[in-house]
Protein backbone atom coordinates (compact mmCIF):
# COMPACT_ATOMS: atom_id res chain seq x y z
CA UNK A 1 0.00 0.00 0.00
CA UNK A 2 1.62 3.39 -0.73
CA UNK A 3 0.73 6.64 0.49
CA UNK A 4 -1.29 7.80 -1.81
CA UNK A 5 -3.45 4.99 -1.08
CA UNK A 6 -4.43 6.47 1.97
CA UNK A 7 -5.32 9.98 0.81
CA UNK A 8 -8.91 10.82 0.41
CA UNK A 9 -9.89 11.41 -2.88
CA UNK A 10 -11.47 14.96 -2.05
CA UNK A 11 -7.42 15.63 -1.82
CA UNK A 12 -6.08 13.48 -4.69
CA UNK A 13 -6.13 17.15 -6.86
CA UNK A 14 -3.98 19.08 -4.35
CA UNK A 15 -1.53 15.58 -3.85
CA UNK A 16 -1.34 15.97 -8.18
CA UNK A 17 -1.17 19.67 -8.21
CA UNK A 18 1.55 20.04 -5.91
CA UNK A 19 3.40 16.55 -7.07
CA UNK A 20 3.24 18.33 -10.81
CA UNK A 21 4.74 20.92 -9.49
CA UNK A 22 7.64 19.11 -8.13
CA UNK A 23 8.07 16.92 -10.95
CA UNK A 24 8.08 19.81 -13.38
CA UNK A 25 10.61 22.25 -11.36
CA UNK A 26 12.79 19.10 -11.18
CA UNK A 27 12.84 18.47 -14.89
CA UNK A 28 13.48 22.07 -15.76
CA UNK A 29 16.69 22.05 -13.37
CA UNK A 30 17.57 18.32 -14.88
CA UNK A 31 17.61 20.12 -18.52
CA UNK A 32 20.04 22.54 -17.32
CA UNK A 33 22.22 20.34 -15.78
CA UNK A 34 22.40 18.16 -19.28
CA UNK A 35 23.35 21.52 -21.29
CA UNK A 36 26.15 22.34 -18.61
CA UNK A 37 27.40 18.81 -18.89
CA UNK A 38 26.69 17.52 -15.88
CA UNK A 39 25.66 14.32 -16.09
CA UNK A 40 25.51 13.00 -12.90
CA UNK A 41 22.91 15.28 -11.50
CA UNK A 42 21.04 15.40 -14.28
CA UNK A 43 20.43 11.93 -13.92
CA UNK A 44 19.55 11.69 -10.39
CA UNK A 45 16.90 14.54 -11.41
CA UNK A 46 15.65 12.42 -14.36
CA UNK A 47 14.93 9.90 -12.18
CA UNK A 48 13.08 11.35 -9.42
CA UNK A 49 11.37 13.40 -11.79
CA UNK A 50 9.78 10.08 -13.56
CA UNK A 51 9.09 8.35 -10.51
CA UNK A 52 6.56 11.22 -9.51
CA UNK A 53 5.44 11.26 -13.30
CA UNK A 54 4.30 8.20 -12.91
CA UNK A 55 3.11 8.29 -9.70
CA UNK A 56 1.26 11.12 -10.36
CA UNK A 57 -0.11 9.49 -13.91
CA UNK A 58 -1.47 6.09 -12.27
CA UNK A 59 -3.03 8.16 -10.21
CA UNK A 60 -5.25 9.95 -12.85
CA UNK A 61 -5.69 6.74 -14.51
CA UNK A 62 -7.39 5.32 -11.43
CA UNK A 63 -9.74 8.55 -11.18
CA UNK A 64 -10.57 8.93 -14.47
CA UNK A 65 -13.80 10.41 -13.06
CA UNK A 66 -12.48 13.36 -11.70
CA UNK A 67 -12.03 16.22 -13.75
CA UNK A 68 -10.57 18.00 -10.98
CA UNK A 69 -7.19 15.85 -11.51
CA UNK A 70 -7.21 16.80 -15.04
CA UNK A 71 -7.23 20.72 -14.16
CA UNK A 72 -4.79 19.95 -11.24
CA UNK A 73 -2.40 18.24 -13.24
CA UNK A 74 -2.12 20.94 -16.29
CA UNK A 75 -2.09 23.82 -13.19
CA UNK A 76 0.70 21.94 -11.41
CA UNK A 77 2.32 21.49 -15.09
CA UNK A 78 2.27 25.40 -15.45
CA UNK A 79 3.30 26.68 -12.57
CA UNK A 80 5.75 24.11 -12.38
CA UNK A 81 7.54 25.52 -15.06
CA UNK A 82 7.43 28.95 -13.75
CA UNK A 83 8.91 27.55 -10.23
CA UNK A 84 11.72 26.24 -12.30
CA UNK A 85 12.61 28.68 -14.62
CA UNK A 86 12.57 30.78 -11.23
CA UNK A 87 14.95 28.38 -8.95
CA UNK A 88 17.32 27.95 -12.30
CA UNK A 89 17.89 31.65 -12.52
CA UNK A 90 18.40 32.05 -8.72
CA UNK A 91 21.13 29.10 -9.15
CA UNK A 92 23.19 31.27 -11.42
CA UNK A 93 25.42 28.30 -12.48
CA UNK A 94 27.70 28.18 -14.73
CA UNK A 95 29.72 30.52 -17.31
CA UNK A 96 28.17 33.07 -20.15
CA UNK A 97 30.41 34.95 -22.90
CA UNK A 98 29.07 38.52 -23.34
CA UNK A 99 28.90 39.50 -26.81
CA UNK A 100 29.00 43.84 -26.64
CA UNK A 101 28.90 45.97 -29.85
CA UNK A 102 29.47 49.60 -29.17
CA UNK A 103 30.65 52.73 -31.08
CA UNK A 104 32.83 55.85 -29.84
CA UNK A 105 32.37 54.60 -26.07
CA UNK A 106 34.44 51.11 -26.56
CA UNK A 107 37.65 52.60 -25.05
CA UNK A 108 35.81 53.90 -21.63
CA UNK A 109 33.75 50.82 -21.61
CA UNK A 110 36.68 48.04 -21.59
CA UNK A 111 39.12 50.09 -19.25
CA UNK A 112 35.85 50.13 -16.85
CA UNK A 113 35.37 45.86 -17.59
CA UNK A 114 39.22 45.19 -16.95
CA UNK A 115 39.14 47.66 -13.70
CA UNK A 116 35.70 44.91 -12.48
CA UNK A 117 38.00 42.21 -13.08
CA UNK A 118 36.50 40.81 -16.42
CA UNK A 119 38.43 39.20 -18.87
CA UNK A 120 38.16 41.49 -22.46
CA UNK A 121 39.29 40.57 -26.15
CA UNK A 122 38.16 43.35 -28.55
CA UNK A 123 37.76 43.05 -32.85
CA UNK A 124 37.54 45.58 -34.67
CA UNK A 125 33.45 45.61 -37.05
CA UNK A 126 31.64 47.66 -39.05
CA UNK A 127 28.32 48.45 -38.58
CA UNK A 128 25.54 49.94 -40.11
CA UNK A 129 26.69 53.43 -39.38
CA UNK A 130 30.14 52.93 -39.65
CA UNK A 131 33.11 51.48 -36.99
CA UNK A 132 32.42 49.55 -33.80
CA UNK A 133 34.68 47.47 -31.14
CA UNK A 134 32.85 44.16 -30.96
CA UNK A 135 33.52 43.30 -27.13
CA UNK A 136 33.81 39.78 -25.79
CA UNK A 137 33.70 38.67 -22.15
CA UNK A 138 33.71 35.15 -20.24
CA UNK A 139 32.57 35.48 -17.23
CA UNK A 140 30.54 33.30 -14.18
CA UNK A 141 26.94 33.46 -14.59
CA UNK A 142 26.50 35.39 -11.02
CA UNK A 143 28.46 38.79 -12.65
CA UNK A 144 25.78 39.13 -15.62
CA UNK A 145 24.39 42.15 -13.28
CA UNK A 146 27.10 43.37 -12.83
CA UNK A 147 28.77 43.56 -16.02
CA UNK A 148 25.28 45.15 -17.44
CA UNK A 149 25.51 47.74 -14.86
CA UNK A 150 28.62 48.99 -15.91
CA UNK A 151 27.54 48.89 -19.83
CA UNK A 152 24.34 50.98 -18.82
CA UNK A 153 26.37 53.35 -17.18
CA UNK A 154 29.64 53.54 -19.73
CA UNK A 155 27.87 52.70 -23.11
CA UNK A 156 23.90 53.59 -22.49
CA UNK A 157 23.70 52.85 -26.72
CA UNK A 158 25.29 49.32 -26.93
CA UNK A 159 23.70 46.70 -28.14
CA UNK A 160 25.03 43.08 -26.28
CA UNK A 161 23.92 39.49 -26.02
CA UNK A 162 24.84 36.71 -23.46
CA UNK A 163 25.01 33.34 -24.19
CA UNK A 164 25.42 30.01 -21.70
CA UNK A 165 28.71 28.45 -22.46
CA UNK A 166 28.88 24.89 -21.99
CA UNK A 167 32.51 24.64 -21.32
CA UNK A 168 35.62 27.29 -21.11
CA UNK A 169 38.61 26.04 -21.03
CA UNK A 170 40.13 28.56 -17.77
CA UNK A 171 36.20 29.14 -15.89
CA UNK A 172 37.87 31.14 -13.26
CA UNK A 173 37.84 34.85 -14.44
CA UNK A 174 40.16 36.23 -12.61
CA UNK A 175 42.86 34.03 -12.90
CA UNK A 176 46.34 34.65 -14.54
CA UNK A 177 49.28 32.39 -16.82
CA UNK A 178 51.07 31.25 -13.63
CA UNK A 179 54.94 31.91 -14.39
CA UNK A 180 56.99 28.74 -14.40
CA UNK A 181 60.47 28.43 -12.98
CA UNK A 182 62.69 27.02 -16.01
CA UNK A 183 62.57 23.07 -14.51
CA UNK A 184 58.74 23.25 -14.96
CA UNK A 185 58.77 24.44 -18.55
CA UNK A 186 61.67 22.19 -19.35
CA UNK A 187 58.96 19.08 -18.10
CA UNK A 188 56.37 20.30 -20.47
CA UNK A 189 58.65 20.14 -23.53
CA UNK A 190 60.13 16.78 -22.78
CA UNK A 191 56.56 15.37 -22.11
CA UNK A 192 55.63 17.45 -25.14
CA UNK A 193 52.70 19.14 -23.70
């Protein structure tokens, strides 16, 4: 006998609404663990996130009846989804590269990012009213505020995108090359690395 068993069925909506609500927030989280690559979370997710699903399915299937399942079960959906999209940008996980494309204020702009600690490589574009600096930036996903606060305040007119990156190959924004004595750089040419 499982729990649910015991539930009366004047509850059996609320036990589905709130179960779909789990189920949902979990899978939302589970997705954005696959696209960052980690795999062993995402699978743990996947499969509590089932288990309710099916919990949660055989338990419509037995109350077929009830049409107060049905509206629990596409409200729990919903909101959900909402609850997850909300707890995956309050996670703030992983990295982002910050695509900026600004005019005459490039100069001001990237001594400002470099002074905040972000890591800047500028090209040289041509826009539809002439020159720009296209601007790009790695950076953890927990400094998107404050990278947009200083492009708000130092280039009010650019125009930037950010993108999830699913790998970097140095995450850590503020670190440096790390000199090497000459014993350490003879090792790497003798293992060939």
């Amino acid at each position: 006998m499982l729990i649910i068993d015991i539930i009366p069925a004047v509850w059996l909506p609320v036990f589905i609404f709130v179960a779909r609500i789990l189920d949902v927030s979990i899978g939302t989280l589970r997705i954005m663990f696959v696209s960052k690559g980690l795999r062993g979370k995402a699978t743990i997710l996947g499969f509590v996130e089932v288990l309710i699903w099916i919990i949660v399915v055989a338990q419509i299937f037995q109350n077929l009846d009830n049409w107060f399942n049905y509206v629990a079960y596409a409200a729990g959906f919903a909101t959900g989804t909402y609850i997850g999209m909300y707890i995956e940008e309050k996670m703030k996980m992983g990295i982002q590269i910050f695509r900026i494309i600004v005019g005459q204020e490039s100069e001001e702009l990237s001594k400002k990012l470099k002074e905040a600690d972000f890591r800047v490589t500028e090209v040289d574009g041509m826009g539809k009213y002439g020159p720009v600096k296209v601007i790009f930036s790695v950076a953890k996903r927990k400094r998107w505020q404050d990278l947009a606060d200083i492009i708000d305040e130092y280039a009010p007119n650019a125009f930037y995108t950010v993108e999830d990156v699913k790998h970097a190959a140095q995450s850590n924004e503020l670190s440096h090359p790390i000199p090497q004595d000459f014993m350490s750089k003879m090792l790497k040419l003798k293992k060939g690395i």
